[in-house]
Protein backbone atom coordinates (compact mmCIF):
# COMPACT_ATOMS: atom_id res chain seq x y z
CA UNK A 1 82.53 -230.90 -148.98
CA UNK A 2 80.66 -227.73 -149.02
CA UNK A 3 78.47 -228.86 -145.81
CA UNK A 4 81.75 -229.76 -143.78
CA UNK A 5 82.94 -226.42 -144.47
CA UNK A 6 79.69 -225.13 -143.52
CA UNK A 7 79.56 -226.76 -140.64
CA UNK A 8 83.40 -225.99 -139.21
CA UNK A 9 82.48 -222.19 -140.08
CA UNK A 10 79.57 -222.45 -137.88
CA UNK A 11 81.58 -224.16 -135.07
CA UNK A 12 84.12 -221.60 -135.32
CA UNK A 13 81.76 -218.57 -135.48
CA UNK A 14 80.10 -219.78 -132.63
CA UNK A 15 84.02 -220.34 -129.99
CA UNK A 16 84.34 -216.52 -131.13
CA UNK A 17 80.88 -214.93 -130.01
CA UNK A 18 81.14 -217.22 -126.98
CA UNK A 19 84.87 -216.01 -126.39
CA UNK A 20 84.25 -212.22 -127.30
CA UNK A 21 80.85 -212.62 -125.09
CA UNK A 22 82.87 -214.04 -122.15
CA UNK A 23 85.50 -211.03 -122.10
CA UNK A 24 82.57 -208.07 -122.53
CA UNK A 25 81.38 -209.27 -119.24
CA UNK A 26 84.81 -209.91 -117.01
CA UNK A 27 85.91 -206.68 -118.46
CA UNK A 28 82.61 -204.61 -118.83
CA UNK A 29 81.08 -201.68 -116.65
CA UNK A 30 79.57 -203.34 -113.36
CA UNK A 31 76.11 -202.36 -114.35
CA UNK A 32 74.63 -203.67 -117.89
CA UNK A 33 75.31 -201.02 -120.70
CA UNK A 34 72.65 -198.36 -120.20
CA UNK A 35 71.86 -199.40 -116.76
CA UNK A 36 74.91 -197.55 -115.00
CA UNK A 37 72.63 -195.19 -112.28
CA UNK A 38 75.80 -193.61 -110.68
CA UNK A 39 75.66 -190.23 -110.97
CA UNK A 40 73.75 -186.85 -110.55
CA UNK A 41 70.00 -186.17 -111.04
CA UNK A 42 68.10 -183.06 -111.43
CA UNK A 43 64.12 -182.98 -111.47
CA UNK A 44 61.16 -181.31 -110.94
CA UNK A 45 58.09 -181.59 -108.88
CA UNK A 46 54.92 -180.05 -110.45
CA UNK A 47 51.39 -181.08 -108.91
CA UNK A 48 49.28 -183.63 -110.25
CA UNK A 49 45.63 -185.62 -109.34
CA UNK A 50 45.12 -187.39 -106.04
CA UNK A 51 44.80 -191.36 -107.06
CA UNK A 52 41.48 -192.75 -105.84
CA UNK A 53 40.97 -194.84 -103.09
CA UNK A 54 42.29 -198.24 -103.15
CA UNK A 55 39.64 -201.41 -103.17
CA UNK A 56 38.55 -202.29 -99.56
CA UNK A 57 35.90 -204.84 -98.95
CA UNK A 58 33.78 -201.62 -98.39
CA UNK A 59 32.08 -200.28 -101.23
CA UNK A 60 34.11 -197.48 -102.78
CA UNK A 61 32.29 -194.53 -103.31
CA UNK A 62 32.74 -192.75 -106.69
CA UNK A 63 35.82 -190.54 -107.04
CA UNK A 64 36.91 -187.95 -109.50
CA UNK A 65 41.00 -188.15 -109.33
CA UNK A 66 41.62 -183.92 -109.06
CA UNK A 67 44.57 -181.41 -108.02
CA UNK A 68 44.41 -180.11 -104.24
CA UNK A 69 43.36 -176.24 -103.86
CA UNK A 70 45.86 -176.14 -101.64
CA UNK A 71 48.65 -177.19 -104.30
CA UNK A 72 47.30 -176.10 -107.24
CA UNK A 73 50.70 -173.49 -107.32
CA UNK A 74 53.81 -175.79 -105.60
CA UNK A 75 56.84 -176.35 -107.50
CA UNK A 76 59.44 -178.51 -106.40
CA UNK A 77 63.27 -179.21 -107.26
CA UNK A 78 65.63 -181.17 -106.23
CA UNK A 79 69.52 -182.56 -107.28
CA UNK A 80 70.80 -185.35 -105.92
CA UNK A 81 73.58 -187.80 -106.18
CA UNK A 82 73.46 -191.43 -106.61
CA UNK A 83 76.95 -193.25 -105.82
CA UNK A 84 78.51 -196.40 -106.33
CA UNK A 85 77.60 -197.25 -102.93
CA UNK A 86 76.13 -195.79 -99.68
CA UNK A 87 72.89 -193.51 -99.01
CA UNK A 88 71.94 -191.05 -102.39
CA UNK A 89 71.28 -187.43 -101.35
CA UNK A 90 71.41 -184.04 -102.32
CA UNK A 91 68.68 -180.72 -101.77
CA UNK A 92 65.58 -180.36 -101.95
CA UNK A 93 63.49 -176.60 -102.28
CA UNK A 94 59.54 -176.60 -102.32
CA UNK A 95 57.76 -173.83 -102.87
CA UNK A 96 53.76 -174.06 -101.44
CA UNK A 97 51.27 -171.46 -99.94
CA UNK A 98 53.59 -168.77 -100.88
CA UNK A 99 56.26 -169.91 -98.99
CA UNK A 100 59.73 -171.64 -99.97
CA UNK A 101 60.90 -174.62 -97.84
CA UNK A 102 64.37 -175.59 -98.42
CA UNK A 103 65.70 -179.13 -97.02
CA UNK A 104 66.92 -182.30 -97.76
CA UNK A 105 66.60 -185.62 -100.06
CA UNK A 106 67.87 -189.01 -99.34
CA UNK A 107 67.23 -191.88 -100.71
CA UNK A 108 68.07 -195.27 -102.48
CA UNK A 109 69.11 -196.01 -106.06
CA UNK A 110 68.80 -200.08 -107.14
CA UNK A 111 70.99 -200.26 -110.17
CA UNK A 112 69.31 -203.71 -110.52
CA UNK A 113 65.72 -202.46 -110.79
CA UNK A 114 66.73 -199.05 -112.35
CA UNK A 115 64.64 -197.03 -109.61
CA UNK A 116 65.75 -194.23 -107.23
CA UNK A 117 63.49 -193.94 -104.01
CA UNK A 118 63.84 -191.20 -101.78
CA UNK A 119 62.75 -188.75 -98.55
CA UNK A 120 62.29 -185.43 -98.80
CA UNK A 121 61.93 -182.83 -96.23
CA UNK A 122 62.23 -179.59 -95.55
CA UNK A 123 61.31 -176.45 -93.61
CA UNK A 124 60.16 -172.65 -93.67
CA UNK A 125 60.93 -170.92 -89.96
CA UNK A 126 59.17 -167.38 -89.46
CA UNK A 127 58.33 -165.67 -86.53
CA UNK A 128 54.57 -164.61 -85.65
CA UNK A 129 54.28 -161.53 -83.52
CA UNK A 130 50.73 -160.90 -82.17
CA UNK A 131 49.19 -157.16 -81.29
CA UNK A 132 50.05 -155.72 -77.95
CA UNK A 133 47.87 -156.42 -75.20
CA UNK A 134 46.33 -153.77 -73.79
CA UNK A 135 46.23 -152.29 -70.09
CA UNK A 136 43.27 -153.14 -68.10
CA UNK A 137 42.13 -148.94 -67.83
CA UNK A 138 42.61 -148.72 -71.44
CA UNK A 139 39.49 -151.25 -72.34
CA UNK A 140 36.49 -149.80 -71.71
CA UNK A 141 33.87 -150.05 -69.73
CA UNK A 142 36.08 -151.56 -67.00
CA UNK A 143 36.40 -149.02 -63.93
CA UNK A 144 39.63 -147.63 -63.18
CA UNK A 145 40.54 -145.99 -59.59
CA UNK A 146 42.94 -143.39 -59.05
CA UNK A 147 45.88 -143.67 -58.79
CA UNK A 148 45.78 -145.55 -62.16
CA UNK A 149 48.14 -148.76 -62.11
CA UNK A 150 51.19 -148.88 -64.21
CA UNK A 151 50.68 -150.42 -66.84
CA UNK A 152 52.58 -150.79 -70.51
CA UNK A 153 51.19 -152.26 -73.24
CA UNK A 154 53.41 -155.69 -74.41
CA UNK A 155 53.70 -157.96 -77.54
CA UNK A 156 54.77 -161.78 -77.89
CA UNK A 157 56.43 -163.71 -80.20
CA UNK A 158 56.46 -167.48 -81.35
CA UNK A 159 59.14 -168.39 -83.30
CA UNK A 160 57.10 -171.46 -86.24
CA UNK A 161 58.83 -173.72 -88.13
CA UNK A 162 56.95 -174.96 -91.14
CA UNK A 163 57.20 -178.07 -92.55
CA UNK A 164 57.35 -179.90 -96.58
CA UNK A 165 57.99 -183.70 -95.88
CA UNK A 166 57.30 -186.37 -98.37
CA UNK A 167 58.30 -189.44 -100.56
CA UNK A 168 59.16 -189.83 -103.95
CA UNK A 169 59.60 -192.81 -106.25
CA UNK A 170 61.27 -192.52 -109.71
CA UNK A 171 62.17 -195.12 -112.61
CA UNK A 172 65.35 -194.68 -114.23
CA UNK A 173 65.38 -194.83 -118.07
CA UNK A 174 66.98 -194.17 -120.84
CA UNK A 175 65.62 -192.70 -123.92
CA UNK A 176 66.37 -191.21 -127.35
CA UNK A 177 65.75 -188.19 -128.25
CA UNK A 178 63.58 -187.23 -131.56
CA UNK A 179 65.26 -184.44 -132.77
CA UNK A 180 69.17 -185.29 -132.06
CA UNK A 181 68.89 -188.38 -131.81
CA UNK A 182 71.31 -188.31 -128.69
CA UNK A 183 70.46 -190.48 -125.85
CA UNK A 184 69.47 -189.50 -122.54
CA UNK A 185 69.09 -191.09 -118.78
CA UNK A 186 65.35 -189.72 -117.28
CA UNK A 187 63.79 -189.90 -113.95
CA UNK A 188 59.58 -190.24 -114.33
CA UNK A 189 57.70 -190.75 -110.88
CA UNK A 190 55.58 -189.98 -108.42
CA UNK A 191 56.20 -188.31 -104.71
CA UNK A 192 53.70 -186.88 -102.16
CA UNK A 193 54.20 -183.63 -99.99
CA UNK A 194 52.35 -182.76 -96.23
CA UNK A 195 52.74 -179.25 -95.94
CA UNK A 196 52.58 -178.40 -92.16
CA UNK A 197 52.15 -174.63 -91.25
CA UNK A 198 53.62 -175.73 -87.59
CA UNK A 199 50.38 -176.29 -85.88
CA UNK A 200 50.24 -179.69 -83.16
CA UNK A 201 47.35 -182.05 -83.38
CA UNK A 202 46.74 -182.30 -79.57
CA UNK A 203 46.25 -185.08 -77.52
CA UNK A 204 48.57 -187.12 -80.03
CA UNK A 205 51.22 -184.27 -80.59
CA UNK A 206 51.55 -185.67 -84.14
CA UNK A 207 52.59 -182.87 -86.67
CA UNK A 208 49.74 -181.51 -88.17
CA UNK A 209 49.29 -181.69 -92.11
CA UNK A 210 47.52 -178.79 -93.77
CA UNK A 211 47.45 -179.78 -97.25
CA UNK A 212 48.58 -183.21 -99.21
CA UNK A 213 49.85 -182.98 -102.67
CA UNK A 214 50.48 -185.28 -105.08
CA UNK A 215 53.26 -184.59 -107.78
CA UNK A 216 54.08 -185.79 -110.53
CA UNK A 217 58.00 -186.49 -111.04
CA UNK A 218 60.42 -185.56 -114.00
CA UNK A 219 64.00 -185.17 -114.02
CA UNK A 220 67.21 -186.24 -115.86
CA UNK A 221 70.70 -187.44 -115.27
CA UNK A 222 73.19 -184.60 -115.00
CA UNK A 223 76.47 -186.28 -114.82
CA UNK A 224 78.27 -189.45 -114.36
CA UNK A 225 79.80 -188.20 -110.85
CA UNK A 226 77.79 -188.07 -107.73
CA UNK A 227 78.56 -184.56 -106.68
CA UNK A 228 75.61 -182.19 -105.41
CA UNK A 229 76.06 -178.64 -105.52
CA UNK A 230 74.33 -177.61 -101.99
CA UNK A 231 71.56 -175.21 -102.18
CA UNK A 232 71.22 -171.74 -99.51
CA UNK A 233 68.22 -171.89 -96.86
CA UNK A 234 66.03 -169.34 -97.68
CA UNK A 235 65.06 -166.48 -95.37
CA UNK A 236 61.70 -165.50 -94.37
């Protein structure tokens, strides 16, 4: 008697969970709990080493994985939104070689792998005036007649526009915290910056990159709502 009762408990126990498991999904979030990426992200961009050279069938030759010169002071931020559907983006501010570029990121978030993938660009104009050129009687030893030829001393311009373009690529987790033991949604990645001072490789015209940086990727979910607050260009 005791193992029929058993057994009809079990039965019974087991139409619930399958019942109750049945209605969590039909009437759940559309993402798995903890898995919802809709929102907005904040995160930083801080330099890290260059990876090593991938394995070709040519010998590799040793490698020590270290921070570019050139990048050894950048800082990057960014905020972007991630909706329920459509393109993510937001803004994007890099500062490198003592200058701050201010731009753009767009990008993809897969709720399904949990990553956010994105392009970032941006740009630094300034304007480079060179030294006047001086009149022809005014460089010596070159002979000047009389009457001396008018002549005024002039100075060009060239307007530059600098570039910081780049990829990054982020997981999406969530994580608990040690101390409050409140939960949080993280971004951890990678993304890789070509800082351009304006200059044109020539005869391919291809932008030319001055320094590569690798950086290392860190950021956090902000809100549940994909709204980006957008961020002033800054002025030379």
């Amino acid at each position: 008697m005791k193992g029929l009762l058993g057994n009809l408990l079990g039965v019974v126990g087991g139409l619930f969970f399958a019942v109750a498991a049945a209605y969590a999904i039909s009437g759940g979030p559309q993402f798995p709990a903890g898995a919802n990426i809709v929102g907005t992200y904040a995160g930083v961009l801080t330099p890290t080493s260059s990876p090593c050279p991938s394995v070709t069938p040519a010998p590799v030759p040793d490698c020590t994985p270290s921070v570019a010169s050139c990048g050894a002071n950048s800082l990057g931020v960014f905020s972007v939104g991630a909706p329920q559907s459509g393109i993510a983006s937001g803004t994007f501010v890099m500062f490198a070689q003592g200058r701050v570029f201010s731009g753009t990121i767009q990008g993809v978030a897969d709720p399904q792998k949990a990553t956010l993938k994105g392009i970032l660009t941006a740009r630094y104009d300034f304007t480079v005036t060179s030294d006047a050129t001086p009149c022809p009687c005014d460089v010596a030893p070159t002979p000047c007649v009389s009457p001396v030829p008018s002549c005024t001393p002039s100075k060009s311009s060239e307007h530059i526009t600098a570039l910081a373009n780049g990829s990054l690529k982020s997981r999406i987790t969530t994580t608990s915290s040690t101390f409050t033991g409140i939960g949080a949604t993280r971004l951890k990645g990678t993304a890789t910056l070509d800082i351009s001072n304006g200059t044109v490789d020539v005869p391919g015209f291809g932008q030319h990159t001055d320094c590569e940086i690798y950086m290392k990727v860190s950021g956090f979910k902000q809100s549940n709502t994909a709204g980006v607050a957008s961020i002033p260009s800054a002025s030379p």
